[in-house]
PDB file of N, CA and C in Angstrom:
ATOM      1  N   UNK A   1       4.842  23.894 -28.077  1.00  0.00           N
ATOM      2  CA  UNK A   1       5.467  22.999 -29.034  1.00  0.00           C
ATOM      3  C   UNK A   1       4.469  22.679 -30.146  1.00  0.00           C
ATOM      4  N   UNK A   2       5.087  22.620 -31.262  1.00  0.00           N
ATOM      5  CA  UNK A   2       3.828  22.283 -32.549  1.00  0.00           C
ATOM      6  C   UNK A   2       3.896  21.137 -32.380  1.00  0.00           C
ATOM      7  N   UNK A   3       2.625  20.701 -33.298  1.00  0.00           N
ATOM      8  CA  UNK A   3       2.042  19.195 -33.983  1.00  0.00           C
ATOM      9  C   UNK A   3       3.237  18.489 -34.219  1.00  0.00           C
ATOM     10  N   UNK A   4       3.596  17.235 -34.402  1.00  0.00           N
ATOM     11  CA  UNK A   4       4.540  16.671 -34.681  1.00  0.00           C
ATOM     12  C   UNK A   4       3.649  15.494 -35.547  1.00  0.00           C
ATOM     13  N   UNK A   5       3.596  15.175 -36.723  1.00  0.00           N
ATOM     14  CA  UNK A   5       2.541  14.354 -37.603  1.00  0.00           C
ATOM     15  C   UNK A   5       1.411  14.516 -37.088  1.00  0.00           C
ATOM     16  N   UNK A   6       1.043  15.082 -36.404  1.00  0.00           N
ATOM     17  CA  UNK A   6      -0.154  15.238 -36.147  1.00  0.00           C
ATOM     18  C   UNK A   6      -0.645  14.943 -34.584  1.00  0.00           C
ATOM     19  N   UNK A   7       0.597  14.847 -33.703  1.00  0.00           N
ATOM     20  CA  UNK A   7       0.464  14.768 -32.485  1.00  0.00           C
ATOM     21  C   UNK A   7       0.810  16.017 -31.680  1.00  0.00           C
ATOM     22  N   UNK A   8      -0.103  16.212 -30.433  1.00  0.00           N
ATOM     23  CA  UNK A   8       0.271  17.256 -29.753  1.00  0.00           C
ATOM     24  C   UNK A   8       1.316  17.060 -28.770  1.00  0.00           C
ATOM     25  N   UNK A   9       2.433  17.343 -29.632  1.00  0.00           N
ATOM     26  CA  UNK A   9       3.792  17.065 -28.725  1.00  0.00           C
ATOM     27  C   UNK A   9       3.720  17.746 -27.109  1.00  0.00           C
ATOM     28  N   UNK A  10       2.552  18.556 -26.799  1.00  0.00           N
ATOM     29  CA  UNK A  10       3.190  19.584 -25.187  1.00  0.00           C
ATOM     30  C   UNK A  10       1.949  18.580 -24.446  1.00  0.00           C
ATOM     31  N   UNK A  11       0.733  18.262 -25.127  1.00  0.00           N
ATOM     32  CA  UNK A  11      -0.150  17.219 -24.536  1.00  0.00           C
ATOM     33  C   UNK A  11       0.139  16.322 -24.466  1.00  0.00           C
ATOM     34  N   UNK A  12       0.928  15.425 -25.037  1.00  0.00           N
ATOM     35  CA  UNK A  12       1.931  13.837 -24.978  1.00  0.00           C
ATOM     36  C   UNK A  12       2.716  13.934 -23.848  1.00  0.00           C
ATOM     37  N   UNK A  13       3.706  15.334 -23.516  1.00  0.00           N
ATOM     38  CA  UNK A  13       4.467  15.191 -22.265  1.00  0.00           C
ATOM     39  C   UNK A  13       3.910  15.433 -21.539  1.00  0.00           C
ATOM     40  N   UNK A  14       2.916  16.499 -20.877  1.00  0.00           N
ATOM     41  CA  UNK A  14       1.820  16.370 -20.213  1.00  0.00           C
ATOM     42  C   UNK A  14       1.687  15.138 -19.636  1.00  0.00           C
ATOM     43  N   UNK A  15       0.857  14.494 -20.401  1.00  0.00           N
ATOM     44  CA  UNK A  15       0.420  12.724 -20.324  1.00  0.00           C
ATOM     45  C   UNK A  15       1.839  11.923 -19.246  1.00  0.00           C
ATOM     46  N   UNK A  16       2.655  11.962 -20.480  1.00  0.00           N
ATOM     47  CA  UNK A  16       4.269  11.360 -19.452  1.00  0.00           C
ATOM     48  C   UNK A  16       4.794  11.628 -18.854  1.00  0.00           C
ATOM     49  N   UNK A  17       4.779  13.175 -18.410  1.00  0.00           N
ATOM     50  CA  UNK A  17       5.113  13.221 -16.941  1.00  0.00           C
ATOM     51  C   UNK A  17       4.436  12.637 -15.987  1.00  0.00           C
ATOM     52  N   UNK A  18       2.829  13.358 -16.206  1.00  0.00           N
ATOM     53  CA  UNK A  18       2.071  12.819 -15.349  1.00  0.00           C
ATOM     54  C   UNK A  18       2.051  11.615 -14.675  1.00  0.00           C
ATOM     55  N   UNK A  19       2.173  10.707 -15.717  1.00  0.00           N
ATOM     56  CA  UNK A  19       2.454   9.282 -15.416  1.00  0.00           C
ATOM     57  C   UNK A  19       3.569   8.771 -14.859  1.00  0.00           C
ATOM     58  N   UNK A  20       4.334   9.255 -15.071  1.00  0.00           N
ATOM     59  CA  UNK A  20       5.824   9.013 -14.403  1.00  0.00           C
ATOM     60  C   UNK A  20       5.827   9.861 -13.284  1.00  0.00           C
ATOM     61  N   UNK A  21       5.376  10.983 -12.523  1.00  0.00           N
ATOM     62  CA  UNK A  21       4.860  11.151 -11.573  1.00  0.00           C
ATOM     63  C   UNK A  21       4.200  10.329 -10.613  1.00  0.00           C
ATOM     64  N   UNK A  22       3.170   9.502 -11.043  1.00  0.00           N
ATOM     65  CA  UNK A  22       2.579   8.673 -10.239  1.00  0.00           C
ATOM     66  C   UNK A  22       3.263   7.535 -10.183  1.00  0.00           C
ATOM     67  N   UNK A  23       3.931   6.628 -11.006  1.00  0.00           N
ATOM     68  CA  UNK A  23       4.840   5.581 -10.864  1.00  0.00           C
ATOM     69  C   UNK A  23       5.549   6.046  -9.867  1.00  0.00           C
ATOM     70  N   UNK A  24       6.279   6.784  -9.570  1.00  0.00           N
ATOM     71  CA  UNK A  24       7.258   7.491  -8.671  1.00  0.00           C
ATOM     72  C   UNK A  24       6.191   7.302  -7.175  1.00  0.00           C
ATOM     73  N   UNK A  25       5.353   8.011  -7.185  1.00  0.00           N
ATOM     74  CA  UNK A  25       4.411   7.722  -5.959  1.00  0.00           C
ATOM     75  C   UNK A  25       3.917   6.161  -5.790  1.00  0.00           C
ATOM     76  N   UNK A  26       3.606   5.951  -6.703  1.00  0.00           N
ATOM     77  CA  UNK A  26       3.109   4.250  -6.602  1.00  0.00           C
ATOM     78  C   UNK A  26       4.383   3.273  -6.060  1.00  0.00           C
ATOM     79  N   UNK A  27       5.555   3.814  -6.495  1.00  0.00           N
ATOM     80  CA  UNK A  27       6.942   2.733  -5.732  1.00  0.00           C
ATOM     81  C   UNK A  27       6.966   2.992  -4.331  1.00  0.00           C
ATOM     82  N   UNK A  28       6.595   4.179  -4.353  1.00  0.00           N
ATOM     83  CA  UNK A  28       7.152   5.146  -2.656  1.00  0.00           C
ATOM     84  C   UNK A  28       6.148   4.319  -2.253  1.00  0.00           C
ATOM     85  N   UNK A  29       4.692   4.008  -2.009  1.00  0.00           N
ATOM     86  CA  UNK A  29       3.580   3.343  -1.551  1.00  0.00           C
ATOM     87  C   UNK A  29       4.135   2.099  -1.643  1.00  0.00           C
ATOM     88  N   UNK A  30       4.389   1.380  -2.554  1.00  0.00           N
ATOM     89  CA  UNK A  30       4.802  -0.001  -2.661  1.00  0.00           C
ATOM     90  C   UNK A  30       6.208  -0.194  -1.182  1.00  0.00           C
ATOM     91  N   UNK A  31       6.995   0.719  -1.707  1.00  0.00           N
ATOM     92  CA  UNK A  31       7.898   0.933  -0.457  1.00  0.00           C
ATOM     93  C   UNK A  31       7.483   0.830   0.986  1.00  0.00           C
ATOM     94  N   UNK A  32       6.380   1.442   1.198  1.00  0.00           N
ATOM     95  CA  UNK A  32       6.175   1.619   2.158  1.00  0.00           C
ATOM     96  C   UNK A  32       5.424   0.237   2.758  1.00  0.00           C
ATOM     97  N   UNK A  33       4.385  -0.270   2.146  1.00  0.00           N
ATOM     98  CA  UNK A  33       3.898  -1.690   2.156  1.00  0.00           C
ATOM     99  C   UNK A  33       4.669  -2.331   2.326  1.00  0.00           C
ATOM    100  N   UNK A  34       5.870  -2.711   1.997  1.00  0.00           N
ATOM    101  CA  UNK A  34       6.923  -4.067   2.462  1.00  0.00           C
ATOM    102  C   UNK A  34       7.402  -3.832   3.207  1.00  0.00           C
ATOM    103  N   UNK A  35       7.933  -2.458   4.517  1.00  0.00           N
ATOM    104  CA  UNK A  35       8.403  -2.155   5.155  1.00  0.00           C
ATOM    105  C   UNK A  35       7.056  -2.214   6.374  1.00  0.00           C
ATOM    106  N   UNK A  36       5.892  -2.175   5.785  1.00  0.00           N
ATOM    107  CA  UNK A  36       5.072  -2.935   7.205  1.00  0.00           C
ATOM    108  C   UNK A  36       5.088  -3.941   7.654  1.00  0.00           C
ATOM    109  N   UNK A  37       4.672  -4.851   6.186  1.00  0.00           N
ATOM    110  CA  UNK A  37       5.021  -5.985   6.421  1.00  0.00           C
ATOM    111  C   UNK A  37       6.555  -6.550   7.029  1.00  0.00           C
ATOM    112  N   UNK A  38       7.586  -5.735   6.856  1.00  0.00           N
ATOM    113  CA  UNK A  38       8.467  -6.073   7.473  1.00  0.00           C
ATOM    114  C   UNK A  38       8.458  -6.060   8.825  1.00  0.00           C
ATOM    115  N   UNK A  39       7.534  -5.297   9.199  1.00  0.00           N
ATOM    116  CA  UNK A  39       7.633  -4.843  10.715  1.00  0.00           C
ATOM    117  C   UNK A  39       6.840  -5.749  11.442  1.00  0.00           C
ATOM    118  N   UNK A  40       5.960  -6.096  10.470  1.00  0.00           N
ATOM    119  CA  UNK A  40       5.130  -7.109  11.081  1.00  0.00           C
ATOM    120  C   UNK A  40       5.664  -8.380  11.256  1.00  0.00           C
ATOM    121  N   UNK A  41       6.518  -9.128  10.167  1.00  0.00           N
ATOM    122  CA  UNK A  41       6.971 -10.506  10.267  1.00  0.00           C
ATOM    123  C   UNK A  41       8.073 -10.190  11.644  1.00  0.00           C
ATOM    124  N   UNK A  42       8.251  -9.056  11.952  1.00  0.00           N
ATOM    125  CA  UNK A  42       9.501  -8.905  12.823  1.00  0.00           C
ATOM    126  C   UNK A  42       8.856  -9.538  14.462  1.00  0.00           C
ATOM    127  N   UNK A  43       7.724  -8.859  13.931  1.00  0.00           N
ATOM    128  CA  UNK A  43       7.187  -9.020  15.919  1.00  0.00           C
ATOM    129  C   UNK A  43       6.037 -10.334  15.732  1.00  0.00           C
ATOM    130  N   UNK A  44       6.418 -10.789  14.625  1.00  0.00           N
ATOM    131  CA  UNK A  44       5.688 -12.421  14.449  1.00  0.00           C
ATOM    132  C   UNK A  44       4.901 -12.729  13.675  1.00  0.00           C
ATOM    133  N   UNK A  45       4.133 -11.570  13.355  1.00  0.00           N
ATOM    134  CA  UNK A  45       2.860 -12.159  12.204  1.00  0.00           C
ATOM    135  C   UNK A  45       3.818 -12.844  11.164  1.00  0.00           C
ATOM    136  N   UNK A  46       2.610 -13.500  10.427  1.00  0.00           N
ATOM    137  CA  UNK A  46       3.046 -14.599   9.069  1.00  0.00           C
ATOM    138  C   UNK A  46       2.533 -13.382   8.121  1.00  0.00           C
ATOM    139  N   UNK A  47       2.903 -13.516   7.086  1.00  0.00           N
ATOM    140  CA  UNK A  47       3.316 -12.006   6.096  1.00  0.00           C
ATOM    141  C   UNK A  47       2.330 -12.872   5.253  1.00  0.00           C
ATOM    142  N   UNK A  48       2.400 -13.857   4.829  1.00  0.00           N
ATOM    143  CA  UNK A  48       1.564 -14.592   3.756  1.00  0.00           C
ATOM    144  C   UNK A  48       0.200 -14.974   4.040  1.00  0.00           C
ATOM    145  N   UNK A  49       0.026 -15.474   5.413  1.00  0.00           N
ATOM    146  CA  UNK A  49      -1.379 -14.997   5.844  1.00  0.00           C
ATOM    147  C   UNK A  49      -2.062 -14.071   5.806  1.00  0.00           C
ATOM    148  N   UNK A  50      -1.230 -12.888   5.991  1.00  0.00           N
ATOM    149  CA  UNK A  50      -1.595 -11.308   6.235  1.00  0.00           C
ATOM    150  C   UNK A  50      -2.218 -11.250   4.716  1.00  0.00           C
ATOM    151  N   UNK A  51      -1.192 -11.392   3.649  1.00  0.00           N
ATOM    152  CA  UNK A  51      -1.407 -11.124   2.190  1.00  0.00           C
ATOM    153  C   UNK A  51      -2.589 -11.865   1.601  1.00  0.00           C
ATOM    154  N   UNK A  52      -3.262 -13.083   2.431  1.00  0.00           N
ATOM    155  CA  UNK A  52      -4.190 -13.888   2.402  1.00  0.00           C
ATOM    156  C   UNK A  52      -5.504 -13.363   2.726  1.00  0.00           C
ATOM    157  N   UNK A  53      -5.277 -12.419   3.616  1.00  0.00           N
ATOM    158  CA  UNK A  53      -6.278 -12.098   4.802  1.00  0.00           C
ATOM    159  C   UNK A  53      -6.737 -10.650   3.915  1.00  0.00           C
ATOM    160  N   UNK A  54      -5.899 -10.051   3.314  1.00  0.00           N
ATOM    161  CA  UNK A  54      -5.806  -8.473   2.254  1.00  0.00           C
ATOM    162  C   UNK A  54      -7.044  -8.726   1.112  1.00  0.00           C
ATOM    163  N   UNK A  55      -6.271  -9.714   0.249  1.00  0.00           N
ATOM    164  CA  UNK A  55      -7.132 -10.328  -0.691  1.00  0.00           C
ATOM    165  C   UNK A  55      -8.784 -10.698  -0.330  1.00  0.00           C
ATOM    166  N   UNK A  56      -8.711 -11.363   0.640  1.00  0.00           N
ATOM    167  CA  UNK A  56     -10.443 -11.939   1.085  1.00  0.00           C
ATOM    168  C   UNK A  56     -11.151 -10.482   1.203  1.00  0.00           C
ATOM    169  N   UNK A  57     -10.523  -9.749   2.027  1.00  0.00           N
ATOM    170  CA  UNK A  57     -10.889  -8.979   2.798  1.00  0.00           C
ATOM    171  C   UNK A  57     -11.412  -7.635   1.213  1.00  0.00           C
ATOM    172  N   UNK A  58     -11.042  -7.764   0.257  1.00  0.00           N
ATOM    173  CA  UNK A  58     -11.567  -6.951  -0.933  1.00  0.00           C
ATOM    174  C   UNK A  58     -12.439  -7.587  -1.919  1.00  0.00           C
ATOM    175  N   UNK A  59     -12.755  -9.171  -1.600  1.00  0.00           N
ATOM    176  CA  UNK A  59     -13.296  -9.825  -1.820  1.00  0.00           C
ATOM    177  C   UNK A  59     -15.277  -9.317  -1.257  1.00  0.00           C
ATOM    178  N   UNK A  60     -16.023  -9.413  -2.345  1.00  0.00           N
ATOM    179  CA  UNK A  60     -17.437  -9.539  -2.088  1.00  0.00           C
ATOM    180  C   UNK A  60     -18.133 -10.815  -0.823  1.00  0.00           C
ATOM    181  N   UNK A  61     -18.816 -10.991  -0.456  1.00  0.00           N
ATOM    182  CA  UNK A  61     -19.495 -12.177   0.140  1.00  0.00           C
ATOM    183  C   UNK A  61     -19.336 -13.189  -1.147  1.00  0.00           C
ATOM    184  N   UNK A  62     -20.315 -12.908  -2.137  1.00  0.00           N
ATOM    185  CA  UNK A  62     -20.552 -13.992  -2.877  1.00  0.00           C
ATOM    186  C   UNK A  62     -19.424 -14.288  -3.468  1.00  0.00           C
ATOM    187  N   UNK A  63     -18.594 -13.851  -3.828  1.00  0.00           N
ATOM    188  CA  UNK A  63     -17.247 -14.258  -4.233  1.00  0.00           C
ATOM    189  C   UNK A  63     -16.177 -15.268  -3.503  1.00  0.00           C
ATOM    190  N   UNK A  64     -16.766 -14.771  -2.245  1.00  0.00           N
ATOM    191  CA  UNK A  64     -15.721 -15.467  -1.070  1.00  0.00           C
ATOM    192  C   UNK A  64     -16.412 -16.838  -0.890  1.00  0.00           C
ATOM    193  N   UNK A  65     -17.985 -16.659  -0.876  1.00  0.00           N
ATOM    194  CA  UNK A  65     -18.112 -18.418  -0.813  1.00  0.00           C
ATOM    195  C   UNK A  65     -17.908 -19.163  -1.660  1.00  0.00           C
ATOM    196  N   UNK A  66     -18.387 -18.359  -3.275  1.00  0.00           N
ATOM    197  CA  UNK A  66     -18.277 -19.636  -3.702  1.00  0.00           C
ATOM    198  C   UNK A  66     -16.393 -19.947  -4.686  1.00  0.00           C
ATOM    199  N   UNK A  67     -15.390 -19.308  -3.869  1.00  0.00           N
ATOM    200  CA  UNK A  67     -14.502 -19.602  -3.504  1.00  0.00           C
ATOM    201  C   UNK A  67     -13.948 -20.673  -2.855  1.00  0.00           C
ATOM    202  N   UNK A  68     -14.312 -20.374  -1.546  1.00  0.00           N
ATOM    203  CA  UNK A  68     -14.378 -21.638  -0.459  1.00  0.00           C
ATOM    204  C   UNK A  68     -15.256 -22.671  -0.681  1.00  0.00           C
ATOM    205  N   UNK A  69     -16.234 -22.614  -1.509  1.00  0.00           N
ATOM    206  CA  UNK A  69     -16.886 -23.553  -1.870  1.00  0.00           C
ATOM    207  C   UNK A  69     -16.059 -24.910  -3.054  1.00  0.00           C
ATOM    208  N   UNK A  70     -15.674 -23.698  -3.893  1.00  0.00           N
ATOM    209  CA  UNK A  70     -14.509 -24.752  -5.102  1.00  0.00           C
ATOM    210  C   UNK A  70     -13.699 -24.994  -4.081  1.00  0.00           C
ATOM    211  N   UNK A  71     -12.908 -24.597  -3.410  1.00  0.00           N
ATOM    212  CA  UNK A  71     -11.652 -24.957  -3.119  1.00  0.00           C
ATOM    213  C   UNK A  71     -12.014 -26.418  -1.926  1.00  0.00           C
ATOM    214  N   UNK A  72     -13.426 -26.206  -1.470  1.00  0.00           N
ATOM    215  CA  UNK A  72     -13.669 -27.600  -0.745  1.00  0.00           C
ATOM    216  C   UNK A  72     -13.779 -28.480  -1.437  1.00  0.00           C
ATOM    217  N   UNK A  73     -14.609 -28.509  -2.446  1.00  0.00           N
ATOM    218  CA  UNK A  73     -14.754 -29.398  -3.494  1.00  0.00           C
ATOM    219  C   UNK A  73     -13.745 -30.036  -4.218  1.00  0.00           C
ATOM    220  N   UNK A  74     -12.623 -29.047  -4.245  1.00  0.00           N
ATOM    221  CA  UNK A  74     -11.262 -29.719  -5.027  1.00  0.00           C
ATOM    222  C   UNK A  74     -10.689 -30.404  -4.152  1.00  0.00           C
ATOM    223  N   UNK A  75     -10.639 -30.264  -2.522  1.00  0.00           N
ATOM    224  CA  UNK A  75      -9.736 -30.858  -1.703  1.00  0.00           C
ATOM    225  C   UNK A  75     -10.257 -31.911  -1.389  1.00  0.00           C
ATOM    226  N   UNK A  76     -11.945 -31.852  -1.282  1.00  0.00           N
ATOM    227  CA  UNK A  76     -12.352 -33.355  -1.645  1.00  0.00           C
ATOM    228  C   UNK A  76     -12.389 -34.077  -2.659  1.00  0.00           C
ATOM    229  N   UNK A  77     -12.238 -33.236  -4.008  1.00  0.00           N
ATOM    230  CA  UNK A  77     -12.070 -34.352  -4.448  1.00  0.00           C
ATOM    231  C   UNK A  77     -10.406 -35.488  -4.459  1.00  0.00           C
ATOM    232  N   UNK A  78      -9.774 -34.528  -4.042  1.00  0.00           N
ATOM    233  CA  UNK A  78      -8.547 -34.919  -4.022  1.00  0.00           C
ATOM    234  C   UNK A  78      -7.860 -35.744  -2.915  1.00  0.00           C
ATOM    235  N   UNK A  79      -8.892 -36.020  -1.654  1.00  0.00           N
ATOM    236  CA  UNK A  79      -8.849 -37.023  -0.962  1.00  0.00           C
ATOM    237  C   UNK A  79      -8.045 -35.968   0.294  1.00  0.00           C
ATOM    238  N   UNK A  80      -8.373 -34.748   0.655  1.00  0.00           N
ATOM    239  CA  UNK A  80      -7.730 -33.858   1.345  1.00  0.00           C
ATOM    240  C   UNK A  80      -8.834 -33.356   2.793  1.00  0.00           C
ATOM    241  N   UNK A  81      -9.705 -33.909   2.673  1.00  0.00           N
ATOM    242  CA  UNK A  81     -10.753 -33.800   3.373  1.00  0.00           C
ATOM    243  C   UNK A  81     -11.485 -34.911   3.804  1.00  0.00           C
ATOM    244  N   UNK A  82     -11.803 -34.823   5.807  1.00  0.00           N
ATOM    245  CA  UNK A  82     -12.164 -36.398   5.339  1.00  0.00           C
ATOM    246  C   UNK A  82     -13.659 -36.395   5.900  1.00  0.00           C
ATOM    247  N   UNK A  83     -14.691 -34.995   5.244  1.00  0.00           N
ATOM    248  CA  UNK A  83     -15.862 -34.894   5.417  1.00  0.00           C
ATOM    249  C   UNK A  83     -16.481 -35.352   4.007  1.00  0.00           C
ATOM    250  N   UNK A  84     -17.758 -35.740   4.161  1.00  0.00           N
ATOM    251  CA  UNK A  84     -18.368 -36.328   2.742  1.00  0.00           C
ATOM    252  C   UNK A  84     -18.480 -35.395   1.991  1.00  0.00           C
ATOM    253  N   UNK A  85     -18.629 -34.054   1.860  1.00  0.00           N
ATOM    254  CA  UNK A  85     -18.412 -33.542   0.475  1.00  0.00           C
ATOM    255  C   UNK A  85     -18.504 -31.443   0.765  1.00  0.00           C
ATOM    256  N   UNK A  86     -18.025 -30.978  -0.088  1.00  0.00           N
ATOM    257  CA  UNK A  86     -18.124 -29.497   0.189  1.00  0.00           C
ATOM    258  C   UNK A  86     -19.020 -29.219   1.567  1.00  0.00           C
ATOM    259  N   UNK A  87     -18.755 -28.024   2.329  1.00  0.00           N
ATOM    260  CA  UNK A  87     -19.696 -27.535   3.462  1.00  0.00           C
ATOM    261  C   UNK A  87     -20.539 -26.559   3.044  1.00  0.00           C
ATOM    262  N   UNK A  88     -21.383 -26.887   3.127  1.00  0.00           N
ATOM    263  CA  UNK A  88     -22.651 -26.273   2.553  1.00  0.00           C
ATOM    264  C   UNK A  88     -22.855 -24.685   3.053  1.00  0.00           C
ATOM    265  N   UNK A  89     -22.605 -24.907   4.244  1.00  0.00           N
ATOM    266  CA  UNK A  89     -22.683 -23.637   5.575  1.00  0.00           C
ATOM    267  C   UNK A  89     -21.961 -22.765   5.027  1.00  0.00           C
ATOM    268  N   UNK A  90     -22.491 -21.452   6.304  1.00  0.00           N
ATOM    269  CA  UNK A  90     -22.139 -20.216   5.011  1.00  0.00           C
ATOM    270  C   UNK A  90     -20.542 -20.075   6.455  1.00  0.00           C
ATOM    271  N   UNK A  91     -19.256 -20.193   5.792  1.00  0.00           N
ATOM    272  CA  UNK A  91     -17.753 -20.258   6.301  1.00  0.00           C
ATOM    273  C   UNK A  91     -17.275 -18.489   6.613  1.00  0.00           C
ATOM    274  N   UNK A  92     -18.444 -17.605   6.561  1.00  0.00           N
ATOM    275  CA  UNK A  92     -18.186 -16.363   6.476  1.00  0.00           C
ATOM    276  C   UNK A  92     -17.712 -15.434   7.608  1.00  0.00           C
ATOM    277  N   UNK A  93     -16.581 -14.767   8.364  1.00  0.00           N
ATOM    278  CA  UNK A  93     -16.265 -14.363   9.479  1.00  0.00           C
ATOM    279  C   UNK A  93     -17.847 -13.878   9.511  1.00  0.00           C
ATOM    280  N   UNK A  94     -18.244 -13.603  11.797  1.00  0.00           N
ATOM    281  CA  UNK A  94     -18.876 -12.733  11.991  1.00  0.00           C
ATOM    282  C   UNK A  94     -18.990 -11.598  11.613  1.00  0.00           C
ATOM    283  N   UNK A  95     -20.528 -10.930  11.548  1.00  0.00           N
ATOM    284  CA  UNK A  95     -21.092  -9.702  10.420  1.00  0.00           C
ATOM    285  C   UNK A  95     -19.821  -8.841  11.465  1.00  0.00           C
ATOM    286  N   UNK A  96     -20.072  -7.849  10.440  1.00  0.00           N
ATOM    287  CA  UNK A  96     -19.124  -6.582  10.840  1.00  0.00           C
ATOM    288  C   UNK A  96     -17.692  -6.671  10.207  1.00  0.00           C
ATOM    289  N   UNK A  97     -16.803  -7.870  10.368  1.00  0.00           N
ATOM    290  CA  UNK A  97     -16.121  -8.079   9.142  1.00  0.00           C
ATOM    291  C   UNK A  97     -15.830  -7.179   7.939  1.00  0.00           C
ATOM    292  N   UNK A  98     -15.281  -7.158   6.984  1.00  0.00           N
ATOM    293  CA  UNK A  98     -14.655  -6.330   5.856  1.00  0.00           C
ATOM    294  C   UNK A  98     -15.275  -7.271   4.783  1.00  0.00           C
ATOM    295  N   UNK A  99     -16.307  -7.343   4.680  1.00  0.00           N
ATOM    296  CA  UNK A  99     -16.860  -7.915   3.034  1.00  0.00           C
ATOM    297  C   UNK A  99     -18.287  -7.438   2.734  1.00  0.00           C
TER     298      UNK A  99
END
């Protein structure tokens, strides 16, 4: 296919198939993810914990504390906690863990 103003019209579809190729795979994956989770809320897990537990779990160390670190700090300040102030201690699952 020729130039079209100056675009390579057979390299542009190239590009958009390609991409629409992988959208197509990326739903099928997405598909497949809610249908675990389905399987899982079925035989009891909490699905939102799980989705809780995903997130941390791609999370760095240092990211994760000082995470848990704000989020103590906000709940104290908000009268949600009834220790004197953030926990200093490191709140990190045992080594071996996913971080």
């Amino acid at each position: 296919m020729p130039d079209v103003g100056g675009v390579a019209a057979d390299h542009l579809r190239s590009y958009i198939e390609r991409i629409e190729r992988l959208e197509e795979e990326k739903k099928a994956i997405a598909d497949d993810i809610k249908e675990i989770f389905a399987e899982a809320k079925g035989t009891g897990f909490d699905v939102k914990a799980m989705r809780a537990i995903l997130r941390l779990r791609k999370m760095d160390k240092a990211d994760y504390q000082e995470q848990e670190y704000m989020i103590d700090l906000y709940k104290h300040a908000l009268g949600m906690l009834e220790e004197a102030g953030p926990s200093e201690q490191d709140d990190m699952p045992p080594e071996g863990d996913a971080f």
